[in-house]
Protein backbone atom coordinates (compact mmCIF):
# COMPACT_ATOMS: atom_id res chain seq x y z
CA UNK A 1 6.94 76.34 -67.69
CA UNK A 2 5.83 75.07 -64.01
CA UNK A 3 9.37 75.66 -62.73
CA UNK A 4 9.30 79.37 -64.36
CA UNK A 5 6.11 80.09 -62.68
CA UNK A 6 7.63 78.01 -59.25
CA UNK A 7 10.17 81.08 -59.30
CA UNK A 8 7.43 83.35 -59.69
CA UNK A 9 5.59 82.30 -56.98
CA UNK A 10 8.79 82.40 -54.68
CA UNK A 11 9.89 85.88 -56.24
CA UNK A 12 6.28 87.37 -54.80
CA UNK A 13 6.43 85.92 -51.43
CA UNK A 14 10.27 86.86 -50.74
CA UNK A 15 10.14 90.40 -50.19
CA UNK A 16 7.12 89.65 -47.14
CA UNK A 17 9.61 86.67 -45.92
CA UNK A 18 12.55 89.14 -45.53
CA UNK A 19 10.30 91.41 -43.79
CA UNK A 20 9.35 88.67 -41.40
CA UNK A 21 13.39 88.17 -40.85
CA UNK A 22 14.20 91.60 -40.64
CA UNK A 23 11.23 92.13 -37.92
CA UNK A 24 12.97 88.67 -36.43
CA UNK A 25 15.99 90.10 -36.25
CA UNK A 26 15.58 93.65 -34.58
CA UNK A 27 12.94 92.28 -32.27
CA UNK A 28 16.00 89.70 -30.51
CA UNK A 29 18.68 91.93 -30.74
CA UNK A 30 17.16 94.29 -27.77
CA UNK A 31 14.39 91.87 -26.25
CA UNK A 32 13.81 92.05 -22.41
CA UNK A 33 12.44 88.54 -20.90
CA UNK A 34 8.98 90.31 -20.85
CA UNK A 35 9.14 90.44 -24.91
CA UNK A 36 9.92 86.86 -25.11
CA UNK A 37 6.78 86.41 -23.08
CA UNK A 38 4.88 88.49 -24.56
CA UNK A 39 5.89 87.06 -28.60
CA UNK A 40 6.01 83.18 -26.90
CA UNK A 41 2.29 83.07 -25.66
CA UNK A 42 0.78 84.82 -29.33
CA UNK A 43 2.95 82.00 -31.14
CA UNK A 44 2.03 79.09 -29.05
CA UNK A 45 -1.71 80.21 -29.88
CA UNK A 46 -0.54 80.05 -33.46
CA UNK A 47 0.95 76.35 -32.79
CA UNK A 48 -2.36 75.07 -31.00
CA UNK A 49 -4.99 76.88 -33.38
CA UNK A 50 -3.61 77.10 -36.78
CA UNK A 51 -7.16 77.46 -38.15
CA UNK A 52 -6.89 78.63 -41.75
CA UNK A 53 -9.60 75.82 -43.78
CA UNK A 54 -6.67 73.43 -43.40
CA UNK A 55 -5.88 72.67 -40.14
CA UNK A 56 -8.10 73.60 -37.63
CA UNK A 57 -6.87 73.37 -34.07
CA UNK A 58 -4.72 70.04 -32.58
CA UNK A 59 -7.65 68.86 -30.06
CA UNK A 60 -9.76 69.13 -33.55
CA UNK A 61 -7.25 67.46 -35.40
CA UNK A 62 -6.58 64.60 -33.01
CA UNK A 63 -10.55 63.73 -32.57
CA UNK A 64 -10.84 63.71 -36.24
CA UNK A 65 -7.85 61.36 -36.69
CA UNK A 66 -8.96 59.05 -34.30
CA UNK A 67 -12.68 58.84 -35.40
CA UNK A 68 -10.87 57.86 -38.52
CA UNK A 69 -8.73 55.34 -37.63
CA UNK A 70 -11.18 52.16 -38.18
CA UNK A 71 -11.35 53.23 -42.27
CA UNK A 72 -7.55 52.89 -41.89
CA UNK A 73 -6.61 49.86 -45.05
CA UNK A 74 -10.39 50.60 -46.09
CA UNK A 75 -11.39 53.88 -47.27
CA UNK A 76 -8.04 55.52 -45.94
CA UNK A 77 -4.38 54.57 -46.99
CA UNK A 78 -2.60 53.72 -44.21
CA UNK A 79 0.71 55.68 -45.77
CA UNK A 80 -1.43 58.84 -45.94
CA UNK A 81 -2.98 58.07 -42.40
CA UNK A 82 0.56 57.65 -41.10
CA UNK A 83 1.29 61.23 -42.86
CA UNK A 84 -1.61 62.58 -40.86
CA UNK A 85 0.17 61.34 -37.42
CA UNK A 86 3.46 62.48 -38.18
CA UNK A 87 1.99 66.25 -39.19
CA UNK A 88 0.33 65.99 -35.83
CA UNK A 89 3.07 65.11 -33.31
CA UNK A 90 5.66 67.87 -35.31
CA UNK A 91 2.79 70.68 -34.99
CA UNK A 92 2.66 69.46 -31.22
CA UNK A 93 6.26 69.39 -30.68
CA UNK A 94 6.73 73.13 -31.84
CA UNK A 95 4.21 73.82 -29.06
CA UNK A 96 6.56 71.62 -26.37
CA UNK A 97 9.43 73.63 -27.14
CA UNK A 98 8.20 76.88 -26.60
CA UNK A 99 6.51 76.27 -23.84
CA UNK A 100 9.27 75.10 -22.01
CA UNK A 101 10.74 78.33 -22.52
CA UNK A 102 7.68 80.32 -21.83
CA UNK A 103 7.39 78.92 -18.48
CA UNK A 104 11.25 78.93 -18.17
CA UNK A 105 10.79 82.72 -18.20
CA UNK A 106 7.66 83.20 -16.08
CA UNK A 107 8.80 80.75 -13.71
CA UNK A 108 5.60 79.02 -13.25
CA UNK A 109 3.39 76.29 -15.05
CA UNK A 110 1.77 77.78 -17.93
CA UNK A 111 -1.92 78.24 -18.10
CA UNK A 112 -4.31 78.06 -21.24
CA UNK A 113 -5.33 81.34 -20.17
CA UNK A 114 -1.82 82.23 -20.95
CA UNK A 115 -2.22 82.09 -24.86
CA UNK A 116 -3.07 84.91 -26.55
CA UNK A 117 -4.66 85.87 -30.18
CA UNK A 118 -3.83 89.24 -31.57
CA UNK A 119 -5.78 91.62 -33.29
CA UNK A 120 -3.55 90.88 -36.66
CA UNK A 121 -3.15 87.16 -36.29
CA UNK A 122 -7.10 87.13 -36.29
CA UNK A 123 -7.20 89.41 -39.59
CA UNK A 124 -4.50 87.00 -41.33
CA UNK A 125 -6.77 83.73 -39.89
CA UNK A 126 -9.86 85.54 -41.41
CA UNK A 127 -8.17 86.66 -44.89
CA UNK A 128 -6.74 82.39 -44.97
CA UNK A 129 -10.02 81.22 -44.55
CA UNK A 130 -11.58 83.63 -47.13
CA UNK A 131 -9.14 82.61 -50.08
CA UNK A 132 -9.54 78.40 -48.51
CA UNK A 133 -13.28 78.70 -48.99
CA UNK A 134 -13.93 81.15 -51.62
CA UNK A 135 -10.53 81.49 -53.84
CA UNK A 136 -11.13 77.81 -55.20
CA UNK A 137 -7.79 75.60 -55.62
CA UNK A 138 -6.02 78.96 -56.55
CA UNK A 139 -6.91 80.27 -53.43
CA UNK A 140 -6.02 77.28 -51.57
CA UNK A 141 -3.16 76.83 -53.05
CA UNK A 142 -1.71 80.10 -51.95
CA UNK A 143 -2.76 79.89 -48.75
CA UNK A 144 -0.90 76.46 -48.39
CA UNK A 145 2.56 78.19 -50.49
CA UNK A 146 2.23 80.97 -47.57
CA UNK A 147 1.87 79.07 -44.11
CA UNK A 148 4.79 79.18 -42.29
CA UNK A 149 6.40 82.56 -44.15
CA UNK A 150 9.14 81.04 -45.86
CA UNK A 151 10.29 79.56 -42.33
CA UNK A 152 11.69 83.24 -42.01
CA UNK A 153 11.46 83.29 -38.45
CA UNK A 154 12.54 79.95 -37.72
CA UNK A 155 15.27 80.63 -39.66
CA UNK A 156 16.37 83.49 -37.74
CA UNK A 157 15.90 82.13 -34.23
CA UNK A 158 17.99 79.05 -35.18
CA UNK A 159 21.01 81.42 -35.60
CA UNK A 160 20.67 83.25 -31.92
CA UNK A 161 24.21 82.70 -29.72
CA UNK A 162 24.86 84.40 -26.60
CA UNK A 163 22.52 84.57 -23.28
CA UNK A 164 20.73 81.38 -22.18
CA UNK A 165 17.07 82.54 -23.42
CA UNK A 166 18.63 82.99 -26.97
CA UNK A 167 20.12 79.52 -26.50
CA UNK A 168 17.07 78.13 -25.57
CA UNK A 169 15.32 79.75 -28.75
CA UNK A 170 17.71 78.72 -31.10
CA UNK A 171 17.76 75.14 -29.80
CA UNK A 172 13.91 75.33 -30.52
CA UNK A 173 13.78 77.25 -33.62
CA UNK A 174 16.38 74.91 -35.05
CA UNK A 175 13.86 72.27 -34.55
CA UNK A 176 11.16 73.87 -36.21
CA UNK A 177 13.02 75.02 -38.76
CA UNK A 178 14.18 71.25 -39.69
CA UNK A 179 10.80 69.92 -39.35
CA UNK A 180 9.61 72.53 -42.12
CA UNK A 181 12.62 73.95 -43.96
CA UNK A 182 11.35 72.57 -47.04
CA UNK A 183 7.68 73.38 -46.90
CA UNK A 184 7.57 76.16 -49.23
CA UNK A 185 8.94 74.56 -52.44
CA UNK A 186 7.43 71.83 -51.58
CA UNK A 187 3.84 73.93 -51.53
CA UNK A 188 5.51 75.99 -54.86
CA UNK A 189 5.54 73.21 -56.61
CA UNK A 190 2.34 72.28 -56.22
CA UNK A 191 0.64 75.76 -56.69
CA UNK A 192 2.83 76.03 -60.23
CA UNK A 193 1.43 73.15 -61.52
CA UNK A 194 -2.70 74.21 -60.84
CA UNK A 195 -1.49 77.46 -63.03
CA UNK A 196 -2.91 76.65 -66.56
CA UNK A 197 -3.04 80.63 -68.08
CA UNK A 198 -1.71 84.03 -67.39
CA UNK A 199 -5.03 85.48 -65.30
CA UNK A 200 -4.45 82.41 -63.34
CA UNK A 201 -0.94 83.31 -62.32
CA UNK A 202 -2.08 86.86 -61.65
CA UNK A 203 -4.96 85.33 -59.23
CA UNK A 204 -2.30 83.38 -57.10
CA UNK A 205 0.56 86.18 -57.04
CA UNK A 206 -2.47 88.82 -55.80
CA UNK A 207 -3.26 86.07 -53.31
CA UNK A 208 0.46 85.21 -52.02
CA UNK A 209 0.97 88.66 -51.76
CA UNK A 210 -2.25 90.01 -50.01
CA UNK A 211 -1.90 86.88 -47.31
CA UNK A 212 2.12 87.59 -46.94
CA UNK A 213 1.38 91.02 -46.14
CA UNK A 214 -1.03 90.46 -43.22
CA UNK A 215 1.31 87.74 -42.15
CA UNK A 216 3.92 90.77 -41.77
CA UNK A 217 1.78 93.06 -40.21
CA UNK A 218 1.08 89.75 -37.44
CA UNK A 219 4.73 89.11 -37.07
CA UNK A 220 5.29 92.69 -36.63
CA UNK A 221 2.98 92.93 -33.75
CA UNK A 222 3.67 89.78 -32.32
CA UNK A 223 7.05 91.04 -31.80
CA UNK A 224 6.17 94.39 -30.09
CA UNK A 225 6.69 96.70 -33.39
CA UNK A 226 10.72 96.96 -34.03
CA UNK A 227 9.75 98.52 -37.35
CA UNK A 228 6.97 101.15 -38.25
CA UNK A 229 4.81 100.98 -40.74
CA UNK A 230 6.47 103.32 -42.98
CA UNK A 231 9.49 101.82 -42.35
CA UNK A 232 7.88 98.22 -43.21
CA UNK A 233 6.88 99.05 -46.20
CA UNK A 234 10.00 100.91 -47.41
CA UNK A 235 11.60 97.62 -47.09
CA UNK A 236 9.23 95.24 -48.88
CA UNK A 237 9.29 97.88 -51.66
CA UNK A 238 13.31 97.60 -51.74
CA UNK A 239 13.65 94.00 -52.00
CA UNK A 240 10.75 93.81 -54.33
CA UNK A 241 12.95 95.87 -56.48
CA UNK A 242 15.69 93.99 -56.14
CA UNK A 243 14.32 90.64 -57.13
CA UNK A 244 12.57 92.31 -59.90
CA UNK A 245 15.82 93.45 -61.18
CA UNK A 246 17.66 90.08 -60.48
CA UNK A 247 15.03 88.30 -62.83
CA UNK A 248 15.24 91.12 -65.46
């Protein structure tokens, strides 16, 4: 049964990861240097702030972890606390990466003035922290099945050849994309097994899907709108279609 509903879970988030790819995709096959800016300083703000209930900013994250350090073999396992470290430094290296090629590109030292939220990464950051704080561990759950998109992106960027800036991006996204290629069935597999009844499932499906959504709509403008609305939607209905048909 908890594998079943795994699938499920996966089988409602797919359609809004392919988006994400597709948007990927069409967004590096024409991008000017001024795109790449323009996508590398709203991403880096996503790297440095990923507040969503979970994980709420690296300065945060790094005072917290050291005020904690003295319960370390007390209150706190030292295996878990290690955990804790290790999620810190990979969230922080993402951010190296891509800011070496962000200030590649502009030439200069970046500035913190540099990194930018947009309009839909702040709706997607407000919806997380809704379904964190109100959705209960159903909520949560889907929030934690969702971060990262499937590694969609990642995913994509790893696979860029050519001119030196896609070089540099697929050097980068390749790392990312190790550090967290197996984050969403790792996350699935814990969501499936706080299912206990059908409305249940129904709660977290509404939830993946309503988060995934918003996370397209970010990606989308992140990367400077290579698809319309319309045209977004089309596609999300097609593979939604598909996999609904594949499962049949």
């Amino acid at each position: 049964m908890a594998r079943d509903t795994q699938q499920i879970l996966i089988d409602a988030a797919t359609p809004y990861w392919d988006a994400e790819a597709e948007i990927a995709r069409r967004f590096f096959a024409t991008a000017k240097p001024e795109d790449h800016i323009f996508y590398l300083k709203a991403q880096m703000w996503k790297e440095l702030n990923p507040v969503d209930g979970f994980f709420n900013g690296l300065h945060r994250e790094l005072v917290k972890a050291a005020e904690a350090f003295p319960k370390v073999g007390r209150t706190i396992d030292r295996h878990d606390y290690m955990f804790l470290l290790e999620q810190l430094v990979s969230e922080y290296s993402h951010f190296v990466v891509l800011a070496d090629i962000l200030e590649h590109l502009m030439g200069r030292k970046m500035r913190q003035s540099d990194l930018k939220q947009l309009p839909e990464e702040k709706k997607l950051g407000d919806l997380r922290r809704r379904y964190v704080t109100r959705g209960g561990p159903i909520g949560r759950a889907a929030v934690g099945f969702t971060e990262g998109g499937g590694n969609a992106l990642f995913r994509v960027g790893a696979r860029l050849r050519g001119k030196e800036i896609n070089r540099m991006t697929a050097k980068a996204m390749k790392l990312i994309w190790d550090d967290e290629k197996d984050h969403y069935l790792e996350q699935a597999k814990i969501a499936s097994e706080l299912v206990k009844s059908r409305a249940e499932l129904e709660r977290m499906v509404a939830a993946i899907r309503a988060v995934s959504e918003q996370r397209v709509w970010m990606r989308n403008e992140m990367f400077r709108t290579p698809m319309t609305r319309d045209e977004v939607t089309a596609f999300i209905e097609r593979r939604a279609k598909k996999i609904t048909a594949r499962a049949a």
